[in-house]
N, C-alpha and C. Protein backbone atom coordinates (compact mmCIF):
# COMPACT_ATOMS: atom_id res chain seq x y z
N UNK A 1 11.24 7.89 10.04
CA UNK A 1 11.18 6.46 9.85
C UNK A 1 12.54 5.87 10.22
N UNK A 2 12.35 4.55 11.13
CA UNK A 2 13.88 4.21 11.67
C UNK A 2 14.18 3.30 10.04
N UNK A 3 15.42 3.49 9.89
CA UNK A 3 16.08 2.61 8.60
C UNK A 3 16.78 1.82 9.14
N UNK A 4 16.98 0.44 8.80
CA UNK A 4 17.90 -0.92 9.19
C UNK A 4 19.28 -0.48 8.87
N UNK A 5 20.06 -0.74 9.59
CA UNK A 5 21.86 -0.56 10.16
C UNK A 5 21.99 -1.66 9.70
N UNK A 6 22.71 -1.88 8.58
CA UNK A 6 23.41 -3.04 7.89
C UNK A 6 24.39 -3.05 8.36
N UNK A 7 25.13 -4.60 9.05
CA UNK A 7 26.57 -4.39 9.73
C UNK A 7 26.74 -6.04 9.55
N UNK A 8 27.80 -6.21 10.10
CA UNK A 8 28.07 -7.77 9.85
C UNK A 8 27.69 -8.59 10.76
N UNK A 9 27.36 -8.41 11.60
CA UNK A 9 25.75 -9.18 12.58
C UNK A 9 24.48 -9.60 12.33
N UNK A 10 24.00 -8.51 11.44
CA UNK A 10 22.68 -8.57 10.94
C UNK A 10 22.41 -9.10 9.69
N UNK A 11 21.15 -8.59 8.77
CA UNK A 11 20.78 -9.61 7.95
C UNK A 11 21.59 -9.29 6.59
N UNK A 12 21.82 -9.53 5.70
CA UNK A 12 22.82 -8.99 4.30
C UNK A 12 21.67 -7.99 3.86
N UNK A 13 22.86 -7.09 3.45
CA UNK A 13 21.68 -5.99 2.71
C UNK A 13 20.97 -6.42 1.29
N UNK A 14 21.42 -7.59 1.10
CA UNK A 14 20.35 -8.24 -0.68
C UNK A 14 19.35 -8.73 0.36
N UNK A 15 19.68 -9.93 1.31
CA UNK A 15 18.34 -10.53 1.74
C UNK A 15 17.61 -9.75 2.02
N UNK A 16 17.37 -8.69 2.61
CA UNK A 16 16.65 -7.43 2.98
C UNK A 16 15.93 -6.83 2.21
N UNK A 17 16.52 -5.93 1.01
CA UNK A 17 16.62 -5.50 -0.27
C UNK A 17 15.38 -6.55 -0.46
N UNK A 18 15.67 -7.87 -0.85
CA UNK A 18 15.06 -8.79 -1.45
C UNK A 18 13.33 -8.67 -0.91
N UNK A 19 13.92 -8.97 0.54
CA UNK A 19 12.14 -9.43 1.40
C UNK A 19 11.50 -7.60 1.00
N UNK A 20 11.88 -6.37 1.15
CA UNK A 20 11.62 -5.14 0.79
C UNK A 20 10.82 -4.86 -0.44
N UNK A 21 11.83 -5.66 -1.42
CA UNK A 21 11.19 -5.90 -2.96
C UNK A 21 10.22 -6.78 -3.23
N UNK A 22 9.88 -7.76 -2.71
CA UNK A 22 8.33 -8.37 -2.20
C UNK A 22 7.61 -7.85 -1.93
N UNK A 23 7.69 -7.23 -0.55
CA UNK A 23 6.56 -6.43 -0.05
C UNK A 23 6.09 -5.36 -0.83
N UNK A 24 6.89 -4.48 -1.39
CA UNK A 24 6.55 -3.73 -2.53
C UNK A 24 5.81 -4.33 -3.57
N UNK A 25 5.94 -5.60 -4.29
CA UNK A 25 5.16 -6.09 -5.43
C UNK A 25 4.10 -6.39 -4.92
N UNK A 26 3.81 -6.86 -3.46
CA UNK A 26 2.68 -7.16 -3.32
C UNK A 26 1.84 -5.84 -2.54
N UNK A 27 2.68 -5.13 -2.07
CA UNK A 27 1.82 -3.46 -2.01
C UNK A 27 0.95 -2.75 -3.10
N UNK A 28 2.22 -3.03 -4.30
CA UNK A 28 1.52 -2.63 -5.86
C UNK A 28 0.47 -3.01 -6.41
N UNK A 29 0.62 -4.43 -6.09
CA UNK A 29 -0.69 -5.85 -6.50
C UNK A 29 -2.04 -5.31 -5.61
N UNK A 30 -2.11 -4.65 -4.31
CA UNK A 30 -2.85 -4.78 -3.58
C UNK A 30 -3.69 -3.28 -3.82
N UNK A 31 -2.82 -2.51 -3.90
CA UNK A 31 -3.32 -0.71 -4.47
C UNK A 31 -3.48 -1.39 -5.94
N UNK A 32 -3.51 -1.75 -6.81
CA UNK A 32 -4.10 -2.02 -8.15
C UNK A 32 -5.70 -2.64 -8.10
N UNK A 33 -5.67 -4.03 -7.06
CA UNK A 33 -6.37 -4.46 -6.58
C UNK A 33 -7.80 -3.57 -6.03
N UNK A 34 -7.28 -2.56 -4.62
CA UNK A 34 -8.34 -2.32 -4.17
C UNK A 34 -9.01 -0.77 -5.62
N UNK A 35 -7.68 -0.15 -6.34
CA UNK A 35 -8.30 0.29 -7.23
C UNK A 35 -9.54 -0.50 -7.93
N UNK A 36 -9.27 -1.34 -8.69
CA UNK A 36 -10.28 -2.04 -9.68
C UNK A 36 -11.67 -2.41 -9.02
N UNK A 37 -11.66 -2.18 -7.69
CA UNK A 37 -12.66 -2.40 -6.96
C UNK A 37 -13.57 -1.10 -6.27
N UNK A 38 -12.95 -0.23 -6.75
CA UNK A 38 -13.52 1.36 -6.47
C UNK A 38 -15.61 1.34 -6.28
N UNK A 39 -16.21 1.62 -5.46
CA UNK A 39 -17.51 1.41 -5.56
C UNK A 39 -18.17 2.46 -6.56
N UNK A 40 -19.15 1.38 -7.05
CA UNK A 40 -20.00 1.66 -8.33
C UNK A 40 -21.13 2.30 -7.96
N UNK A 41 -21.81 3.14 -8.39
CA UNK A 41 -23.07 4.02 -7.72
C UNK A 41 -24.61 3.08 -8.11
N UNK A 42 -23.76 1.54 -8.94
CA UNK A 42 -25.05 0.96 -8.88
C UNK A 42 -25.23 0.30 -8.04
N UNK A 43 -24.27 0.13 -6.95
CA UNK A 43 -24.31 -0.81 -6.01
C UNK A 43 -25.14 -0.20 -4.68
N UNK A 44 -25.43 1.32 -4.85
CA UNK A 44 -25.67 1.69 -3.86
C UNK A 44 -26.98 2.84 -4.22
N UNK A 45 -27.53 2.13 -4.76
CA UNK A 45 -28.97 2.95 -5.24
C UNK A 45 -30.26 2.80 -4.29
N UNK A 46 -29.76 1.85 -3.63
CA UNK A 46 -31.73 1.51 -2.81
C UNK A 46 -31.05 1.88 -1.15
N UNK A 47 -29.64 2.48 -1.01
CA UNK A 47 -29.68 2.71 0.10
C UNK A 47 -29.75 4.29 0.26
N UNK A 48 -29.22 4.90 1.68
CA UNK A 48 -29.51 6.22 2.27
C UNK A 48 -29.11 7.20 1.29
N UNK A 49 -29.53 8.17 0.97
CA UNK A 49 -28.92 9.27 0.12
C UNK A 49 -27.00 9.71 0.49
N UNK A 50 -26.50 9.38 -0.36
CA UNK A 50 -25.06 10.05 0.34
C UNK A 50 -24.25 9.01 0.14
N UNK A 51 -24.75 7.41 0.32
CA UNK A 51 -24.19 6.22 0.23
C UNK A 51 -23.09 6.15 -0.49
N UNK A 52 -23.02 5.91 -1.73
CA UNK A 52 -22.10 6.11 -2.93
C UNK A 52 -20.71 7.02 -2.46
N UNK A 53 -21.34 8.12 -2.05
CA UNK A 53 -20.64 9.14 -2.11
C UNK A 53 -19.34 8.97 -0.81
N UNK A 54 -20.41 8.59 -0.20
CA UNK A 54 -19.21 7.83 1.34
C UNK A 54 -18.89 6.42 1.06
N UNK A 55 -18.82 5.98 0.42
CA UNK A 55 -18.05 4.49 0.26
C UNK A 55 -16.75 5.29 -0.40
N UNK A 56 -17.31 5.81 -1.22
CA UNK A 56 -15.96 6.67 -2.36
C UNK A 56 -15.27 7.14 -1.73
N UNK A 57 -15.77 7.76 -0.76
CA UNK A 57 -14.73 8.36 0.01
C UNK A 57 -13.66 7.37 1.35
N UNK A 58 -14.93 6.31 1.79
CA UNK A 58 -13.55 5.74 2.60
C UNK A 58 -12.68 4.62 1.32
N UNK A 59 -13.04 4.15 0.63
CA UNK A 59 -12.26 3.76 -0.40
C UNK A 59 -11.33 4.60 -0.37
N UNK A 60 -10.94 5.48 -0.60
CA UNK A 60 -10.21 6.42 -1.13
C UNK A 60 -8.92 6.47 0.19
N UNK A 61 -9.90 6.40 1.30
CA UNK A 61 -9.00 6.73 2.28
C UNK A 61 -8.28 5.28 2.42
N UNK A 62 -9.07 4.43 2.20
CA UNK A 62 -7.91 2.91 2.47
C UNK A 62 -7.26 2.42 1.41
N UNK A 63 -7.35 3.30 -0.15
CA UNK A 63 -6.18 3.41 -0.98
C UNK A 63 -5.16 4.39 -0.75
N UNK A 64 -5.41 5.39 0.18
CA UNK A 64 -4.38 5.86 0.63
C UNK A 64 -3.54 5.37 1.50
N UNK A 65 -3.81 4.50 2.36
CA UNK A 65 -3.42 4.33 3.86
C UNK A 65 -2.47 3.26 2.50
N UNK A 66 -2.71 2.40 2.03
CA UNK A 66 -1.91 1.69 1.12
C UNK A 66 -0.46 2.07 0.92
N UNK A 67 -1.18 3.16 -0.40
CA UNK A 67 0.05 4.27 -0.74
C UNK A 67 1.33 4.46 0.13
N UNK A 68 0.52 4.72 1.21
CA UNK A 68 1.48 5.55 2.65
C UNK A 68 2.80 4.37 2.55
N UNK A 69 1.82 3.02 3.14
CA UNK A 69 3.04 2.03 2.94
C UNK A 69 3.90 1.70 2.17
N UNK A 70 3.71 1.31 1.02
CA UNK A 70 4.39 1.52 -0.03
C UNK A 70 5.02 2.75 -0.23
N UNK A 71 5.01 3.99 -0.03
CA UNK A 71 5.82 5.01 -0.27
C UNK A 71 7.06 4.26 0.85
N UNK A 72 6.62 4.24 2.42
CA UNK A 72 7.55 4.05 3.24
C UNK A 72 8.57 2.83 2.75
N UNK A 73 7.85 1.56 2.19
CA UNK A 73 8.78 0.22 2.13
C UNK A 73 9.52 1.29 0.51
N UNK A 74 9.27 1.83 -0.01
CA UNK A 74 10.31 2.16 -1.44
C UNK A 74 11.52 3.20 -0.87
N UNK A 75 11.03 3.61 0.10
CA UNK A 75 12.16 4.69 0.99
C UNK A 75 13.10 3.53 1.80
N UNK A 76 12.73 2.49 2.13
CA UNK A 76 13.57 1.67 2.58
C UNK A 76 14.27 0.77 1.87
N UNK A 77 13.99 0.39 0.96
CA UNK A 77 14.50 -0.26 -0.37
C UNK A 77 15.23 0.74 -1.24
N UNK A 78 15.18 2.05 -1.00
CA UNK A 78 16.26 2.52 -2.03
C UNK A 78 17.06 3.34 -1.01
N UNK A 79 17.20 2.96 0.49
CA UNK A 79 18.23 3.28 1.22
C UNK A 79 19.22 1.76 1.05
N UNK A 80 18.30 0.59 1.06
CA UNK A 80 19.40 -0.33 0.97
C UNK A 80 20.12 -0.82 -0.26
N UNK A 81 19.70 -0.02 -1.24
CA UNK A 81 20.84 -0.16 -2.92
C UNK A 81 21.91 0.31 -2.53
């Protein structure tokens, strides 16, 4: 992962830090989010056998893909402390 070169050209390492620490709260907000929304096996009773079982699973995969980000923006935010 490329990390931002703080120098006296570029942006201050708080403003950075700062916009970093946003994106993180709203990464957190958004993986909490698509948690609470996890699919329910009542939602998926009158369709194909398996249904349920594959929603769960790409759920799962686009609370990961989340994660991923958020791991990366907290690796960049605690290079710029």
């Amino acid at each position: 992962m490329q990390l931002p070169q703080i120098n006296i050209n570029g942006t201050d390492a708080r403003d950075l830090l700062t916009d970093y620490m946003r994106a993180k709260k709203a990464l957190e907000a958004a993986a909490d989010a698509l948690s609470a929304a996890w699919p329910h096996g009542r939602d998926y009773q009158t369709l194909e056998p398996g249904a349920h079982q594959r929603a769960s699973n790409e759920h799962a995969a686009r609370l990961t893909k989340v994660r991923e980000v958020l791991a990366e923006i907290e690796t960049i935010a605690e290079y710029l402390v």
